[in-house]
C-alpha atoms as a PDB file:
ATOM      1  CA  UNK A   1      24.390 -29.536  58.971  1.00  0.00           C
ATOM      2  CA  UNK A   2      23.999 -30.867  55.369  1.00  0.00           C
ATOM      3  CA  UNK A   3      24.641 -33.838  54.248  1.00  0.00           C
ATOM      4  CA  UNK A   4      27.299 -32.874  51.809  1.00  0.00           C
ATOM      5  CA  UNK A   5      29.272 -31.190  55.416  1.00  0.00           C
ATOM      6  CA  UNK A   6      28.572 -34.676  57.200  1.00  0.00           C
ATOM      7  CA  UNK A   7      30.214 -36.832  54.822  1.00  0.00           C
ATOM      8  CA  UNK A   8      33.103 -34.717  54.851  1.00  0.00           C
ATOM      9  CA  UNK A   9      33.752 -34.343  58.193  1.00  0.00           C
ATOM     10  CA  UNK A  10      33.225 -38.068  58.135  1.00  0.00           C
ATOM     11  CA  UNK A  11      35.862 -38.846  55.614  1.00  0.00           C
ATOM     12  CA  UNK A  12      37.789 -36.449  57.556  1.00  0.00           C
ATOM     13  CA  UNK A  13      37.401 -38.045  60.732  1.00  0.00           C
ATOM     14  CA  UNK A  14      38.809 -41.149  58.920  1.00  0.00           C
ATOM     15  CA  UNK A  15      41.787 -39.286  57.316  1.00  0.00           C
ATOM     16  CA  UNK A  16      40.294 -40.991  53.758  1.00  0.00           C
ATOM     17  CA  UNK A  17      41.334 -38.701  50.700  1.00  0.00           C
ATOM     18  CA  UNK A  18      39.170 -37.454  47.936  1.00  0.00           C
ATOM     19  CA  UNK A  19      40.544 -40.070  46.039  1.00  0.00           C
ATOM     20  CA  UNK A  20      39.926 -42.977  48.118  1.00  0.00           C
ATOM     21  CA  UNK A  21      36.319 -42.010  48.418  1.00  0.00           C
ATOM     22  CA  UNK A  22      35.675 -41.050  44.891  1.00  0.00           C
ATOM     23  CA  UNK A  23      37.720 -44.894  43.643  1.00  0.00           C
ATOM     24  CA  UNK A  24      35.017 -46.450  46.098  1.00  0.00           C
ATOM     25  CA  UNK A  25      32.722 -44.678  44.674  1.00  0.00           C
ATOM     26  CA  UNK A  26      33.825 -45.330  41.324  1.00  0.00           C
ATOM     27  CA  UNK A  27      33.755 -41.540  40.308  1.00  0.00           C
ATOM     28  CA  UNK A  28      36.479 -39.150  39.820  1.00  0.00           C
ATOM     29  CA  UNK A  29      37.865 -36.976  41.757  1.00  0.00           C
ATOM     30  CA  UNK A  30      36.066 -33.665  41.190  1.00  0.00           C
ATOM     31  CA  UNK A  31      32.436 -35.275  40.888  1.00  0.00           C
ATOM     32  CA  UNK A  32      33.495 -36.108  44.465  1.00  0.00           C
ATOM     33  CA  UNK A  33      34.479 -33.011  45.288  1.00  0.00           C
ATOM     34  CA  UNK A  34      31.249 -31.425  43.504  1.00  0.00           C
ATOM     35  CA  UNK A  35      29.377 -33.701  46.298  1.00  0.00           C
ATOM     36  CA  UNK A  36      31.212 -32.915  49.421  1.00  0.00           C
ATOM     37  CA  UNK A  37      30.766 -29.278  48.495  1.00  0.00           C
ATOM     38  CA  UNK A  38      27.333 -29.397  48.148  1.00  0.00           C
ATOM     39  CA  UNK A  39      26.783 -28.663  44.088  1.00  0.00           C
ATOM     40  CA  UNK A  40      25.981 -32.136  43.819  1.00  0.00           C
ATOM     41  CA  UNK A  41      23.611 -35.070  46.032  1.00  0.00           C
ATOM     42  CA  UNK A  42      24.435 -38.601  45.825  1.00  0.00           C
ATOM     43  CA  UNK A  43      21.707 -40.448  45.150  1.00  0.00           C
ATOM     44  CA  UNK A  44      20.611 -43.237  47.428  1.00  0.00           C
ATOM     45  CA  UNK A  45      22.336 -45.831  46.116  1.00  0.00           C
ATOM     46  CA  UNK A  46      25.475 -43.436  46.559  1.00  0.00           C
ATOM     47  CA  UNK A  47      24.681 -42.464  49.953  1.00  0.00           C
ATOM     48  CA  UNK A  48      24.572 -45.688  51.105  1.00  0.00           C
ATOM     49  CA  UNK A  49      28.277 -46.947  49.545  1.00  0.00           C
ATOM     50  CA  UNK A  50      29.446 -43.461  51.370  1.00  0.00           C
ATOM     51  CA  UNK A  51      28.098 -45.083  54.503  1.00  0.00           C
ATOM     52  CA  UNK A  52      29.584 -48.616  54.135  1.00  0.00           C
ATOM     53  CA  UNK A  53      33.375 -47.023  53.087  1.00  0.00           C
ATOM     54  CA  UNK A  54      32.388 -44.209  55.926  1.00  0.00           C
ATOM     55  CA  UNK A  55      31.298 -47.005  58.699  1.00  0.00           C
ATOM     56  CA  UNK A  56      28.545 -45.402  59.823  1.00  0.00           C
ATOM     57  CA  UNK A  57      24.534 -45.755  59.598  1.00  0.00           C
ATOM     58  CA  UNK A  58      23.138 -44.481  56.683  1.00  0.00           C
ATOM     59  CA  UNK A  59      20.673 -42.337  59.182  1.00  0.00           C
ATOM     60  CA  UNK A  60      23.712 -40.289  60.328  1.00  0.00           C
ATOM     61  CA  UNK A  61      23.383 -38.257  56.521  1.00  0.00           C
ATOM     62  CA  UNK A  62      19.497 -38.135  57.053  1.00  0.00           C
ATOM     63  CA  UNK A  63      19.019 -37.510  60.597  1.00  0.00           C
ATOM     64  CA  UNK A  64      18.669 -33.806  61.732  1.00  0.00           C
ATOM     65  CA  UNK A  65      20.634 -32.381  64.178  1.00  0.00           C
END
């Protein structure tokens, strides 16, 4: 699984919009979208804001399945 497909069935899992994660991340709503699909990968300091909104370990997007 990729990390783009973990954060969104993350985000899913938390019924959080598009929206709300891209305001948290303080990024519109298509460079979100760009992410979750893949076209895109947050950076670090990114990944870990995902995690914090997400309330989960950062490992979860690293770890391999």
């Amino acid at each position: 699984m990729t990390i783009a497909s973990k954060i969104k069935v993350q985000r899913e899992a938390k019924r959080y919009s598009q929206e709300f994660m891209a305001a948290r991340l303080n990024i519109t709503q298509p460079s979100y979208s760009r992410l979750e699909s893949g076209f895109t990968k947050p950076d670090l300091e990114k990944l870990k804001v995902i995690a914090q909104v997400l309330e989960i370990n950062i490992l979860h997007f690293i770890a391999t399945d």
